[in-house]
Each structure stands twice: as C-alpha cells, then as structure tokens.
N, C-alpha and C. Protein backbone atom coordinates (compact mmCIF):
# COMPACT_ATOMS: atom_id res chain seq x y z
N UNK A 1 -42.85 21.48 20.84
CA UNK A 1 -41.64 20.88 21.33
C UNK A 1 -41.02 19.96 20.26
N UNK A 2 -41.90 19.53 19.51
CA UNK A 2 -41.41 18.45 18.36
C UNK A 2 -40.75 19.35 17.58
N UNK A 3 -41.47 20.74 17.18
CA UNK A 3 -40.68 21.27 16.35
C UNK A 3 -38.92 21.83 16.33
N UNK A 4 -39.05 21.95 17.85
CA UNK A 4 -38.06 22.40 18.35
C UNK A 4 -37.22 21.31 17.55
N UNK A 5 -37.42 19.85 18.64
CA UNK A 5 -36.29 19.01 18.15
C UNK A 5 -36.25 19.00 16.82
N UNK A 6 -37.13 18.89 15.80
CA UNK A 6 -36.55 18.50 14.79
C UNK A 6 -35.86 19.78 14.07
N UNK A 7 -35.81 20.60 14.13
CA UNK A 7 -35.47 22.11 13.64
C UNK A 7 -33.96 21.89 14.58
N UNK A 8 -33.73 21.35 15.61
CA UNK A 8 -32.43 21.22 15.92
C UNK A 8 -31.63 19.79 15.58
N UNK A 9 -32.36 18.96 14.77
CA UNK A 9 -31.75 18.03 13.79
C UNK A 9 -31.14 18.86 12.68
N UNK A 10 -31.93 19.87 12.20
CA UNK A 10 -31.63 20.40 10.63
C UNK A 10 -30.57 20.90 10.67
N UNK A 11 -30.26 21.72 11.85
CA UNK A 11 -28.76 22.81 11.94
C UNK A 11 -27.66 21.77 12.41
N UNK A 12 -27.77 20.95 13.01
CA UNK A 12 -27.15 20.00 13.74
C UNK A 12 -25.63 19.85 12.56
N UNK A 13 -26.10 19.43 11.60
CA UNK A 13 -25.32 19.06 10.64
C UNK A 13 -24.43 20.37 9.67
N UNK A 14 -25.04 21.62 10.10
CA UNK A 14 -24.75 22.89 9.58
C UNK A 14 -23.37 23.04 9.87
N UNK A 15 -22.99 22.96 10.87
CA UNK A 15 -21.82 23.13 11.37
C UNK A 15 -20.56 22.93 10.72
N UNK A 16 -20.85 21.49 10.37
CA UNK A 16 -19.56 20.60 9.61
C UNK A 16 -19.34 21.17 8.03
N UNK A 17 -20.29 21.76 7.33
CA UNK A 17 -19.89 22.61 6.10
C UNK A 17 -19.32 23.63 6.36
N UNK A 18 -19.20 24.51 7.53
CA UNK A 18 -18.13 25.24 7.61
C UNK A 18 -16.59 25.10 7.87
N UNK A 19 -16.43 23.78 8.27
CA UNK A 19 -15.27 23.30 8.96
C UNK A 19 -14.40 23.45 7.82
N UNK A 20 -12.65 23.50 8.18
CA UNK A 20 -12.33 23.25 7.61
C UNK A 20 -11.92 22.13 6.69
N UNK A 21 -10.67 21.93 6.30
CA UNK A 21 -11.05 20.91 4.80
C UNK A 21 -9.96 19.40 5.86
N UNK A 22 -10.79 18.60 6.03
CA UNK A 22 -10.25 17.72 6.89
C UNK A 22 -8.94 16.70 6.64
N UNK A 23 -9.11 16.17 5.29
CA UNK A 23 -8.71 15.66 4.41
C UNK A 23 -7.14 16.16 3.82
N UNK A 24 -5.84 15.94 4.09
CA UNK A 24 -5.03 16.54 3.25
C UNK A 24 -4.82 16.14 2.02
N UNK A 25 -4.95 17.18 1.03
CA UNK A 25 -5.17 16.54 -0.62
C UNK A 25 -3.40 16.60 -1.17
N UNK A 26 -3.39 15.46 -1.27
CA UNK A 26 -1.46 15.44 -1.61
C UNK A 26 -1.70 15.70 -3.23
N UNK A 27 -1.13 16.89 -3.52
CA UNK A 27 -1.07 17.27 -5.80
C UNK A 27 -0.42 15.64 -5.78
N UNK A 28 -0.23 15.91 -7.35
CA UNK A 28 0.29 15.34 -8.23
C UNK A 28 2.00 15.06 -7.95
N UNK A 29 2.39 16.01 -8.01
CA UNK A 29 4.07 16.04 -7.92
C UNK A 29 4.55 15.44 -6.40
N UNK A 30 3.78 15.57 -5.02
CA UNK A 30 3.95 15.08 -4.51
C UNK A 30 4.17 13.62 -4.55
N UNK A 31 2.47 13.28 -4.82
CA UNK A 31 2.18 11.82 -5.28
C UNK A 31 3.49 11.06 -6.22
N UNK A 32 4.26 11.59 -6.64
CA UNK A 32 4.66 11.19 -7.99
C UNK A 32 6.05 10.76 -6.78
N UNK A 33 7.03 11.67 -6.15
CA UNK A 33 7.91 11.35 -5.47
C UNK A 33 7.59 10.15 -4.29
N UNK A 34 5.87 10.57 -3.56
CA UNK A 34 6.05 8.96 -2.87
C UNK A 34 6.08 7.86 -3.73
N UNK A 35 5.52 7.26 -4.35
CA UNK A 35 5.21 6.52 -5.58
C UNK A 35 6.97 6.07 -6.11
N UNK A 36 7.90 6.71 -6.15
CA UNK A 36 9.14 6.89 -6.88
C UNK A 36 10.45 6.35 -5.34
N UNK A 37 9.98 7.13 -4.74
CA UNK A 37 10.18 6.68 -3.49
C UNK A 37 10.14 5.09 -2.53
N UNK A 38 9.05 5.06 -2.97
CA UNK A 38 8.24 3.69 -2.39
C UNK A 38 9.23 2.85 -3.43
N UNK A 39 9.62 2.68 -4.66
CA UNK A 39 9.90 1.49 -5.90
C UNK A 39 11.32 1.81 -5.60
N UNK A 40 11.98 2.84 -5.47
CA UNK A 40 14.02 2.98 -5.26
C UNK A 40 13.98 1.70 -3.64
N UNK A 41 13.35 2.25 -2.90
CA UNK A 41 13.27 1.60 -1.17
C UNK A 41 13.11 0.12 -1.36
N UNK A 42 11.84 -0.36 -2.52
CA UNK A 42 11.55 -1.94 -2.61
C UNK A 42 12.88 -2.83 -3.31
N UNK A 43 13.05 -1.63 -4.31
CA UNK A 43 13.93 -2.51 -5.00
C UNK A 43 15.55 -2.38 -4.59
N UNK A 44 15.77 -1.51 -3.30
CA UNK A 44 17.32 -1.67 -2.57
C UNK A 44 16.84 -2.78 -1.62
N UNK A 45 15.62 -2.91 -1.06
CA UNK A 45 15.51 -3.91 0.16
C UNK A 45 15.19 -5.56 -0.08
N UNK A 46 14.94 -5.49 -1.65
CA UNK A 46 14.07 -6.50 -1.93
C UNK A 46 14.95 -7.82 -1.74
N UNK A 47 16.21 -7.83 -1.09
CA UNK A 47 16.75 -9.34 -0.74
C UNK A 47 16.26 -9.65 0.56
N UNK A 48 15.28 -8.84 1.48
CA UNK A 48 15.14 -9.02 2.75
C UNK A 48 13.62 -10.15 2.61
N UNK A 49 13.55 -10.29 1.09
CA UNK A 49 12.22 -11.47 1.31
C UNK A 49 12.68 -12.73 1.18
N UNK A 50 14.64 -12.88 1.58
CA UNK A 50 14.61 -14.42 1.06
C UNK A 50 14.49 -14.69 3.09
N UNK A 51 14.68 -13.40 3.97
CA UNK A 51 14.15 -13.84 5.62
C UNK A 51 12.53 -14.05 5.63
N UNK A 52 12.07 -13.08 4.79
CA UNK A 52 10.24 -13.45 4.71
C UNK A 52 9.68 -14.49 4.50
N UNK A 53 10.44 -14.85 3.30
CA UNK A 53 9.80 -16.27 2.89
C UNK A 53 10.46 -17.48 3.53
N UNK A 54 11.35 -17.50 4.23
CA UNK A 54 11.86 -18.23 5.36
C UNK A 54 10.83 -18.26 6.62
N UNK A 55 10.59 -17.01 7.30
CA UNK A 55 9.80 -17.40 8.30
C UNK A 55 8.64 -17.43 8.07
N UNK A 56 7.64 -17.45 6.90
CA UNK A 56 6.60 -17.47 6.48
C UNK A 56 6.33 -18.80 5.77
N UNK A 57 7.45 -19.90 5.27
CA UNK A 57 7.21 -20.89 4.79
C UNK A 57 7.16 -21.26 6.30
N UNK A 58 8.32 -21.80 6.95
CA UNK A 58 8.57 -22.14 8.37
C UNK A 58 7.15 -21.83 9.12
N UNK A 59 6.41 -21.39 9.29
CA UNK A 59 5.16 -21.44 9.91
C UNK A 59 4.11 -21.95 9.17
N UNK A 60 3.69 -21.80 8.06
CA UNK A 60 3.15 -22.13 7.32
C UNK A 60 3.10 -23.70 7.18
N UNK A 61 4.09 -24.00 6.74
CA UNK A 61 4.66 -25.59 6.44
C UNK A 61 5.84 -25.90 6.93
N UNK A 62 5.66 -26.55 8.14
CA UNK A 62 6.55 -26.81 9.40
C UNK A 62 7.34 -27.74 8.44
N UNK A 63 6.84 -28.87 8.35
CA UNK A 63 7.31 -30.16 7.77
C UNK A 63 8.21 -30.19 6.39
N UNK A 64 7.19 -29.13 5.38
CA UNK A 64 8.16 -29.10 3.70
C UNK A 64 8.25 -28.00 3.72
N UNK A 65 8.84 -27.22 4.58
CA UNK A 65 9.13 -25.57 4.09
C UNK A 65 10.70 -25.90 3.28
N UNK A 66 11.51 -27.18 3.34
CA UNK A 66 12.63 -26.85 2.27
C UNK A 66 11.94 -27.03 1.28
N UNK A 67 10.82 -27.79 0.57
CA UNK A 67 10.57 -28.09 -0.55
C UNK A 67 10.04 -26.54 -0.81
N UNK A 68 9.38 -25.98 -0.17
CA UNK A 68 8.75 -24.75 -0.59
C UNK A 68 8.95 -22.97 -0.61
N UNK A 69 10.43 -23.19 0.26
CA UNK A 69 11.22 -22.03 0.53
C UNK A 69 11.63 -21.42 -0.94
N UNK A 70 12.01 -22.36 -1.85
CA UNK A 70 13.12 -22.16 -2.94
C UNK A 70 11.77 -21.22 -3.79
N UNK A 71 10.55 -21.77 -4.00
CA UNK A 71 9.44 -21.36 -5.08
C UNK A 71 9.05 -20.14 -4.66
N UNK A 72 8.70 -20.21 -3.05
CA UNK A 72 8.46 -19.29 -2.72
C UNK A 72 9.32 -17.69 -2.53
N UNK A 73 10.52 -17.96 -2.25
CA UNK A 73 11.66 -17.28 -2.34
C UNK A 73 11.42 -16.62 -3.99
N UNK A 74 11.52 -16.75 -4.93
CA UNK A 74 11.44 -16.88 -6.00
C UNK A 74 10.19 -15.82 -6.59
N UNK A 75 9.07 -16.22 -6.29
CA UNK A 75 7.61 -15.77 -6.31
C UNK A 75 7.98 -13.94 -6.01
N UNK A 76 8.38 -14.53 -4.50
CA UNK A 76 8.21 -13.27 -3.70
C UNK A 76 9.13 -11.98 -3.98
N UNK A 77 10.21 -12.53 -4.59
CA UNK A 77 11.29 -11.83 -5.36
C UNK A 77 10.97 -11.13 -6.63
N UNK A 78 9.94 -11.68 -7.21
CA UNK A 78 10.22 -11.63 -8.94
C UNK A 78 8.77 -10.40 -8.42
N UNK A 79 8.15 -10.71 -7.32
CA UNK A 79 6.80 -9.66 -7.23
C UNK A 79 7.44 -8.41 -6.89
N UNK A 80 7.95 -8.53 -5.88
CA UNK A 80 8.77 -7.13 -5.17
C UNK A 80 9.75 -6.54 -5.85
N UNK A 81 10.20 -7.21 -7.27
CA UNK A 81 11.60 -6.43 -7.88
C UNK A 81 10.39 -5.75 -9.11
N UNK A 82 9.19 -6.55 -9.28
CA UNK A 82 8.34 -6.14 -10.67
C UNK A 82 7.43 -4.38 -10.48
N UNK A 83 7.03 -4.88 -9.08
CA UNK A 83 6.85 -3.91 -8.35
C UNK A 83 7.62 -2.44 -8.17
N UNK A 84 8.43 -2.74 -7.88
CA UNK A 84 9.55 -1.72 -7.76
C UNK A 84 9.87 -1.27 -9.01
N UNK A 85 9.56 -1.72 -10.72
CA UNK A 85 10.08 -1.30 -11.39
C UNK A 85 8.85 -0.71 -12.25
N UNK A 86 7.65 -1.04 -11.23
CA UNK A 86 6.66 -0.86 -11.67
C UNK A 86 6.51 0.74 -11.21
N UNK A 87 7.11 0.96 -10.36
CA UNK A 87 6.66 2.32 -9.31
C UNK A 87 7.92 3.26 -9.74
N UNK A 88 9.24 2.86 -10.46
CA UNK A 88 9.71 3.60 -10.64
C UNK A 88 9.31 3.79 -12.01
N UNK A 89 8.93 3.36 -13.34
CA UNK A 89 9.15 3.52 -14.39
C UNK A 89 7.53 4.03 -15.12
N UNK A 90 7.35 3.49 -14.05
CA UNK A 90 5.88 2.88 -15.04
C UNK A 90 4.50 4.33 -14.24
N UNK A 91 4.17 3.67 -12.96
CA UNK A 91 3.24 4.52 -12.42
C UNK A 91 3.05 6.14 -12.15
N UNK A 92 4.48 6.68 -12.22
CA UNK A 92 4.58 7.78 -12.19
C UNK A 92 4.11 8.83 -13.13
N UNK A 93 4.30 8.39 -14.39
CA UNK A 93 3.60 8.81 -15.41
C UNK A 93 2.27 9.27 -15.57
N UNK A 94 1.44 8.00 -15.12
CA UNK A 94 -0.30 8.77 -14.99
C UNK A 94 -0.70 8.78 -13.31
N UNK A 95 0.42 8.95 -12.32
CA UNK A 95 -0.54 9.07 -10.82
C UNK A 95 -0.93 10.29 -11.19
N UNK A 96 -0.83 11.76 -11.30
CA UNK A 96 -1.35 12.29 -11.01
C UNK A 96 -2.94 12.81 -12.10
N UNK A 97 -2.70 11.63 -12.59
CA UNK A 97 -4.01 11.41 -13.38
C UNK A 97 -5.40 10.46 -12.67
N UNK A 98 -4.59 9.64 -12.07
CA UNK A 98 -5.73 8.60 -11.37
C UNK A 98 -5.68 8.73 -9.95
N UNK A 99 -6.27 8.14 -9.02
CA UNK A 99 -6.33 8.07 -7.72
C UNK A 99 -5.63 6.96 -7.21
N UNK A 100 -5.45 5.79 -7.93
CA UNK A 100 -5.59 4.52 -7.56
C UNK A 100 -3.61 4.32 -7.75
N UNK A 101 -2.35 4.61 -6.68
CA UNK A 101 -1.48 4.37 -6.50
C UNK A 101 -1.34 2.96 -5.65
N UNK A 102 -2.13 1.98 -5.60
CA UNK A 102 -1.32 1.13 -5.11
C UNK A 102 -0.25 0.17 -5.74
N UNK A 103 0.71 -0.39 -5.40
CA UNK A 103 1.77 -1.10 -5.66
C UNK A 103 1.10 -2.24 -5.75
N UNK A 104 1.94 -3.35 -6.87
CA UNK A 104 1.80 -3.92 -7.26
C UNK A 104 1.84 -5.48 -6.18
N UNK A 105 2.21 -5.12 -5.19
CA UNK A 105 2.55 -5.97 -3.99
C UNK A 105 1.10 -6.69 -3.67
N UNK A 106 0.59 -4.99 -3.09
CA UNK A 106 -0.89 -5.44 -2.14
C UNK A 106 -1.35 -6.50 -3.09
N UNK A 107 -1.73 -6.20 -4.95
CA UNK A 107 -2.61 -7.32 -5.62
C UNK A 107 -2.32 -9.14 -5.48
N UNK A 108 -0.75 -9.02 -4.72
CA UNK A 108 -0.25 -10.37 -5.02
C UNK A 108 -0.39 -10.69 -3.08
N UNK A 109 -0.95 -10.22 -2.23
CA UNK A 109 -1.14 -10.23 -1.18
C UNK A 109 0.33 -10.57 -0.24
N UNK A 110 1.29 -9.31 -1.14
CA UNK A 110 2.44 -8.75 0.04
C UNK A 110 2.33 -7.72 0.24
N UNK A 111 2.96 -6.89 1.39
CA UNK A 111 3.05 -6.01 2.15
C UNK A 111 3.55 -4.66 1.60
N UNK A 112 3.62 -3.56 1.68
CA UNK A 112 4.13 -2.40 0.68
C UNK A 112 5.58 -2.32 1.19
N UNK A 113 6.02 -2.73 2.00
CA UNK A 113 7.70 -3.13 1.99
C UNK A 113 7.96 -4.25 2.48
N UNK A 114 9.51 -4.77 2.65
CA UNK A 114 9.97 -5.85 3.16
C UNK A 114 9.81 -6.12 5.01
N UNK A 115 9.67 -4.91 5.56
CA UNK A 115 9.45 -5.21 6.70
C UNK A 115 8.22 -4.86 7.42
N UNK A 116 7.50 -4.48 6.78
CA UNK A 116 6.09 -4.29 7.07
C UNK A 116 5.26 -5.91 7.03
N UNK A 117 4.65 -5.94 8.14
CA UNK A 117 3.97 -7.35 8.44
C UNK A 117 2.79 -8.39 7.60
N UNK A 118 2.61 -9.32 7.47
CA UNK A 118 1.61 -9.58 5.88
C UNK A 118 0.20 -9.48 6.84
C-alpha cells in the first residue's frame, strides 16, 4: 500500500510537463513598443504630478506641505520626465536583450504612471 502511494506521488507531478506553455513570452519587438509606449504616455501626462505631490505632501505633512510641495513638485517632475526619456531613447535599444524593463520611476519609489496609486 505504501508503494502504491508513493508511486502515485511520482506521476502526480507528470502531468504538468505536458501542459501547455502557461506563461505568455512577449519577443523583443513587442517589448520594445510597450517600453516606448509607457515613456510617450509619462512624458504627455507628467504635469499630473504637480496634483500628486499636492495630495501626497497634504497627507503626509499636514502642517508644512507649502514648505514642501514646491521640492517635492520638482523631485517628482524631474523623475517622471527622466524616466520617460529614459524609456523612449534609451531602454529600447537593449530590452530585447535583457529581461529587466522596469522604469526608472519604481527605483525612485513612484508609480509606473501618473495615476496609478503609490
């Protein structure tokens, strides 16, 4: 009886190598238009972070969000326009060489667009 079960551990897992391929593998050229895509979108929207950094100082720092709106405004601007010129000019070139497409946003801990939530 032991053998049973364990002989129906072994096949157990058999199954899933036949399956098909679960994963959709996006080429290169795809990759290259989201990527190109994503940096035209940041950098038409990118005045919508002087409302971000408004309601994000404003919660943050009830009391000196004027002292801190202007820097922050600023910050958040110069990331999301660098970004954007990062994805149009720059990344397209070797994505379909590397795996690693993220925008330059996530590293500065903003959002991959202006209205997507932090």
């Amino acid at each position: 009886m032991t053998w049973l079960l364990l002989l129906s551990f072994l096949f157990l897992g058999a199954s899933s190598l036949f399956a098909e391929e679960a994963v959709k593998k996006i080429g290169a050229w795809e990759r290259t238009q989201n990527i190109e895509k994503r940096g035209w979108v940041n950098f038409a929207t990118s005045a919508g972070e002087a409302v971000n950094a408004f309601k994000t100082e404003k919660k943050d720092h009830p009391k000196a969000w004027p002292a801190t709106y202007v820097p922050r405004l600023f910050s958040n601007l110069a990331i999301r326009i660098s970004s954007s010129i990062y994805d149009i000019g720059v990344l397209p070139w070797y994505a379909g060489m590397i795996n690693d497409s993220t925008p330059l946003t996530r590293r500065f801990d903003l959002p991959d667009y202006v209205w997507d939530k932090e």
